[in-house]
Protein backbone atom coordinates (compact mmCIF):
# COMPACT_ATOMS: atom_id res chain seq x y z
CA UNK A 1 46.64 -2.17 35.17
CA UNK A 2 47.85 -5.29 32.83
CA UNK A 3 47.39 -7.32 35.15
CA UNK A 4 43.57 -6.54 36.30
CA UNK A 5 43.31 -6.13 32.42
CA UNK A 6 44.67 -10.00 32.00
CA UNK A 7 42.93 -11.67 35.27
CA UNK A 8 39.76 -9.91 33.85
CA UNK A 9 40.32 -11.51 30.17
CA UNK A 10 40.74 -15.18 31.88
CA UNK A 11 37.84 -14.86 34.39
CA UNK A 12 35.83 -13.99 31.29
CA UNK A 13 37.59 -16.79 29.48
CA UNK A 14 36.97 -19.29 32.12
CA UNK A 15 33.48 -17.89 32.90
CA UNK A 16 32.34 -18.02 28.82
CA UNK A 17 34.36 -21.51 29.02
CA UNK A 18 32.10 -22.71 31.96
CA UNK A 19 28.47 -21.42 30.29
CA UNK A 20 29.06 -23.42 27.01
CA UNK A 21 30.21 -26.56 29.05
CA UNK A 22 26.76 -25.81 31.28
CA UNK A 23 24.50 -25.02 27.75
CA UNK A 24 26.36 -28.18 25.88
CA UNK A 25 25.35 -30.50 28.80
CA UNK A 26 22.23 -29.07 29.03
CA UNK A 27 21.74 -29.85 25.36
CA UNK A 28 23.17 -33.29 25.56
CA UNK A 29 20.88 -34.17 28.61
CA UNK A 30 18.15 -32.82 27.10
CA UNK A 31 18.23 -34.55 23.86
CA UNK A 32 19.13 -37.98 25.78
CA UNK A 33 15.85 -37.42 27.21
CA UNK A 34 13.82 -36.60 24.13
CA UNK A 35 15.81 -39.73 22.37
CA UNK A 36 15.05 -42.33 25.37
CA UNK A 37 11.14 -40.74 25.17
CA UNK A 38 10.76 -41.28 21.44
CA UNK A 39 11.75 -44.81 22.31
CA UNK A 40 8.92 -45.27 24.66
CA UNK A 41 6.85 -43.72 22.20
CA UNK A 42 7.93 -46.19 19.42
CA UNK A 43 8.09 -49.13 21.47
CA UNK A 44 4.23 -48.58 22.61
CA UNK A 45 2.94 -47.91 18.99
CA UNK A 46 4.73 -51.68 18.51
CA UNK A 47 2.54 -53.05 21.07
CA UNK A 48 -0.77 -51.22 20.07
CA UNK A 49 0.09 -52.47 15.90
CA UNK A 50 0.68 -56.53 17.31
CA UNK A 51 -2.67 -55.95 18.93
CA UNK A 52 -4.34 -54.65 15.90
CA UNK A 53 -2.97 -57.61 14.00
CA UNK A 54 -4.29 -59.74 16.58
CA UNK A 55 -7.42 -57.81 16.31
CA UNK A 56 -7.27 -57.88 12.11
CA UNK A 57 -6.31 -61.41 12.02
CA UNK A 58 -7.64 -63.76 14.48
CA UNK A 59 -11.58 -63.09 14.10
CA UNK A 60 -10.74 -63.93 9.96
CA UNK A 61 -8.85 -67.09 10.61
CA UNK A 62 -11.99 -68.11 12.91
CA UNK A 63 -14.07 -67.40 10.29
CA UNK A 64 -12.28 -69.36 7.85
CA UNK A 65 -11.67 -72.42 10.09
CA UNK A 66 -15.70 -72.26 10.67
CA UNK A 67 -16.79 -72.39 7.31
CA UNK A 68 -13.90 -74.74 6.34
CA UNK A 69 -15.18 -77.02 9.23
CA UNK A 70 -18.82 -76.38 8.19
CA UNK A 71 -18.51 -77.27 4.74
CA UNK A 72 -16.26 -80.61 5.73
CA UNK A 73 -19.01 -81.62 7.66
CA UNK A 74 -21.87 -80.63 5.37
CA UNK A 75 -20.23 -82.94 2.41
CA UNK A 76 -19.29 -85.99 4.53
CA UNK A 77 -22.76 -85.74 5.87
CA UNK A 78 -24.56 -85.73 2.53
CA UNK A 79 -22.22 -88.52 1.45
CA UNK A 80 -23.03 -90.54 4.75
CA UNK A 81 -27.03 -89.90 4.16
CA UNK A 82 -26.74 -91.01 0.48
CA UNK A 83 -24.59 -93.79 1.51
CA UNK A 84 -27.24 -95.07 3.84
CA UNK A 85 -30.05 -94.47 1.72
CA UNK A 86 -28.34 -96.52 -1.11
CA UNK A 87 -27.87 -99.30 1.69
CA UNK A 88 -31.41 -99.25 2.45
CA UNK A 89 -32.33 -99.19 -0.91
CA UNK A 90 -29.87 -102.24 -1.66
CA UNK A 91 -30.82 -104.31 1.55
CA UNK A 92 -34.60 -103.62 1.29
CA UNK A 93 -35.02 -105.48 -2.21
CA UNK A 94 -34.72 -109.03 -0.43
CA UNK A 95 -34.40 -110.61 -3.81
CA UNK A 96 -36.94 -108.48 -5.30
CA UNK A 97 -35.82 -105.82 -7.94
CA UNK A 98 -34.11 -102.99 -7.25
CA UNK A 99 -35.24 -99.62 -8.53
CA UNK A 100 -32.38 -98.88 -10.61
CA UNK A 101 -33.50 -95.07 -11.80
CA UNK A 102 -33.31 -94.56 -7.74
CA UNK A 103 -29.86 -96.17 -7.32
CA UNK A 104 -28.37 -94.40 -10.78
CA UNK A 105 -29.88 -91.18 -9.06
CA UNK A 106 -28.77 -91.54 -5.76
CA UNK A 107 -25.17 -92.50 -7.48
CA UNK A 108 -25.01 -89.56 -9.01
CA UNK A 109 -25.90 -87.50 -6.08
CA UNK A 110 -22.98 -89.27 -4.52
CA UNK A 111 -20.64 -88.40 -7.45
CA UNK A 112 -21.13 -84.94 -6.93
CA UNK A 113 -20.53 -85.08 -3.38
CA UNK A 114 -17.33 -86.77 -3.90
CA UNK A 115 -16.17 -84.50 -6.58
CA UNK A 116 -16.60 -81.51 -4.57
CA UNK A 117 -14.83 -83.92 -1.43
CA UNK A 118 -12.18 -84.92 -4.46
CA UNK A 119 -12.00 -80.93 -5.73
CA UNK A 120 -11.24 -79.26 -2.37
CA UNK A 121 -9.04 -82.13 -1.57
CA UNK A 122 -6.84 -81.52 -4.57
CA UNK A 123 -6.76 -78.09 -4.49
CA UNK A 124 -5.50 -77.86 -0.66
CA UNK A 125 -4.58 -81.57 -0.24
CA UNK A 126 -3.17 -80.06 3.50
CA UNK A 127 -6.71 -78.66 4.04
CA UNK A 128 -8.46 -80.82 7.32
CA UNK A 129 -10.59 -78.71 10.24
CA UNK A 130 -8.72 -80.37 12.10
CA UNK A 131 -5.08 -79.35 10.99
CA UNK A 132 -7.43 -76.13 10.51
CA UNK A 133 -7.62 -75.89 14.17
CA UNK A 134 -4.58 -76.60 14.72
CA UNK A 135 -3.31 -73.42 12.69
CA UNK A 136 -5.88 -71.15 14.36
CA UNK A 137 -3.99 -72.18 17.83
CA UNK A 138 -0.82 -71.73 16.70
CA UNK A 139 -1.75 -67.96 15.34
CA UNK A 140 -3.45 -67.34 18.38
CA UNK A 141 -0.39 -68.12 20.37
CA UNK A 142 1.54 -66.64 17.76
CA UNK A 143 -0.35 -63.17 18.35
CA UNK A 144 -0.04 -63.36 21.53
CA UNK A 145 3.64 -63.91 21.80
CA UNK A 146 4.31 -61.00 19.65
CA UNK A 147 2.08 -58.78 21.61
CA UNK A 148 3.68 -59.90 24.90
CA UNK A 149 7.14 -59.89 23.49
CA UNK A 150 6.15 -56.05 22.61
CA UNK A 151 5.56 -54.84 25.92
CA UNK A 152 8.22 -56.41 27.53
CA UNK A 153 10.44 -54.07 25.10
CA UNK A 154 8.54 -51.42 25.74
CA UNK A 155 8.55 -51.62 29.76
CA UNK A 156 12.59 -52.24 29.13
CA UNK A 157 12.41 -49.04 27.34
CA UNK A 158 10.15 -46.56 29.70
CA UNK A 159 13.00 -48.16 32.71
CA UNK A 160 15.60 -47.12 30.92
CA UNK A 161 13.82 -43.39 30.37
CA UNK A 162 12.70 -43.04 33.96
CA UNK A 163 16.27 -44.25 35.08
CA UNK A 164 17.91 -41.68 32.91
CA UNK A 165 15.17 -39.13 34.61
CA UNK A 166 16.25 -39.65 37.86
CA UNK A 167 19.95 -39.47 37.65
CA UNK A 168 21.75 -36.48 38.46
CA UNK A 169 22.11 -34.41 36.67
CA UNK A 170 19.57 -35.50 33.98
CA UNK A 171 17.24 -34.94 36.59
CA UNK A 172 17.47 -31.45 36.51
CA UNK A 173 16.81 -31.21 32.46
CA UNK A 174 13.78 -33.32 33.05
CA UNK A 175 12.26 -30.79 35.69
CA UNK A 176 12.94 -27.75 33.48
CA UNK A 177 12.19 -29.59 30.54
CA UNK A 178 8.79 -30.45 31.99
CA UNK A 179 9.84 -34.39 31.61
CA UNK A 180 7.41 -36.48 33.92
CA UNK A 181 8.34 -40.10 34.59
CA UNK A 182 5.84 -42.47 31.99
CA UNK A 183 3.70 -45.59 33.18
CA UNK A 184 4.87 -49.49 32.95
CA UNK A 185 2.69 -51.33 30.80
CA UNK A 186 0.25 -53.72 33.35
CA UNK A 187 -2.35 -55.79 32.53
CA UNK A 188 -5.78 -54.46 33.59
CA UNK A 189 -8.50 -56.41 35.55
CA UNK A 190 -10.11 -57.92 32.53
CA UNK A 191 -7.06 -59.17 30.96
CA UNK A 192 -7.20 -62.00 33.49
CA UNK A 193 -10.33 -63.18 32.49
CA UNK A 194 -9.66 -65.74 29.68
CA UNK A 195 -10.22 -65.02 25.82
CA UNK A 196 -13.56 -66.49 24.49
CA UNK A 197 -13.65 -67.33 20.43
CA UNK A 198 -16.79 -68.15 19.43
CA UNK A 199 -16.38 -71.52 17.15
C-alpha cells in the first residue's frame, strides 16, 4: 500500500511538474509572439510617420523655394528694366539735356530695388534659388531615405515574426493563439511611376 501510495505521489509530482513546464512554455511562446508582433506594429507606424513628414514637409519647402525664386527674379528684373530705361534715357540725349527729374526718379526706383536686393541679402546672406534648390533636393532625398530606411526595418522585423511563427513549437501558440503570418512591405504599381513637384 506505501508503495502505490508513493508511485501515485511522484506520477502526480511528475505529471503537475510536466503541466507547468507545458503552461510556462506556452506562456513564453506566446508572449515571444505578441513581443515580435508589437515590433511589426511599431516598425510600420515608423514608416507611415517618415511618410507624413515627407507629406508635411516637402510641399512647404516647394513653396518656399517658389516664392524665394519668384521674388529673386521679380527684383533683379525690376532692377534690369530700370537699368535699361536709365541707359536709354542716358544714350538718347545725344548731347542734348538730360531730364534729370526722370533720372533722380528712376534712381530712386533703383535704390529701392537694391535695398530690398541688399535687405534679403543681409538677412540670409546663404539665401540663392539656386542653393534653394539645391536644399529642396537634398530634403527630398533626405525623405526618401528615411522612409526607405523604415521599411527595410520593418520587413526585417515582420521576417523575424513570421520565422518565429513557423518554428516548432511556436507554431503551435500561433494557431491557438489565432496568430496569422503579416504582409512584407512592397511597393504598389504607382510607386514606379516617378514623383512630379510642381515648381
Amino acid at each position: 500500500m506505501e508503495t502505490k501510495k508513493g508511485v501515485t505521489g511522484y506520477l502526480l509530482l511528475f505529471t503537475g511538474v510536466l503541466f507547468l513546464v507545458i503552461v510556462g512554455w506556452f506562456a513564453l511562446s506566446y508572449n515571444t509572439i505578441v513581443t515580435k508582433e508589437e515590433q511589426v506594429k511599431t516598425a510600420w507606424s515608423q514608416v507611415e510617420s517618415n511618410i507624413q513628414r515627407k507629406v508635411d514637409l516637402l510641399p512647404s519647402l516647394v513653396s518656399v523655394v517658389k516664392r524665394y525664386a519668384a521674388h529673386e527674379k521679380e527684383v533683379f528684373e525690376k532692377i534690369a528694366a530700370l537699368r535699361a530705361e536709365a541707359g536709354s534715357l542716358l544714350s538718347g540725349a545725344d548731347g542734348a539735356e538730360v531730364d534729370v527729374g526722370k533720372l533722380a526718379a528712376l534712381q530712386k526706383q533703383m535704390n529701392a530695388a537694391m535695398g530690398k536686393l541688399f535687405a534679403v541679402a543681409e538677412n540670409y546672406p546663404q539665401l540663392r534659388s539656386s542653393e534653394q534648390f539645391l536644399q529642396l533636393q537634398s530634403q527630398i532625398e533626405g525623405a526618401e531615405n528615411r522612409i526607405n530606411i523604415t521599411r527595410m526595418q520593418f520587413n526585417e522585423a515582420v521576417g523575424a515574426y513570421n520565422a518565429y511563427l513557423r518554428h516548432i513549437p511556436a507554431n503551435i501558440v500561433a494557431a491557438v493563439g489565432g496568430f496569422k503570418p503579416k504582409a512584407y512591405f512592397k511597393a504598389d504599381d504607382a510607386a514606379h511611376k516617378t514623383l512630379k513637384l510642381e515648381l
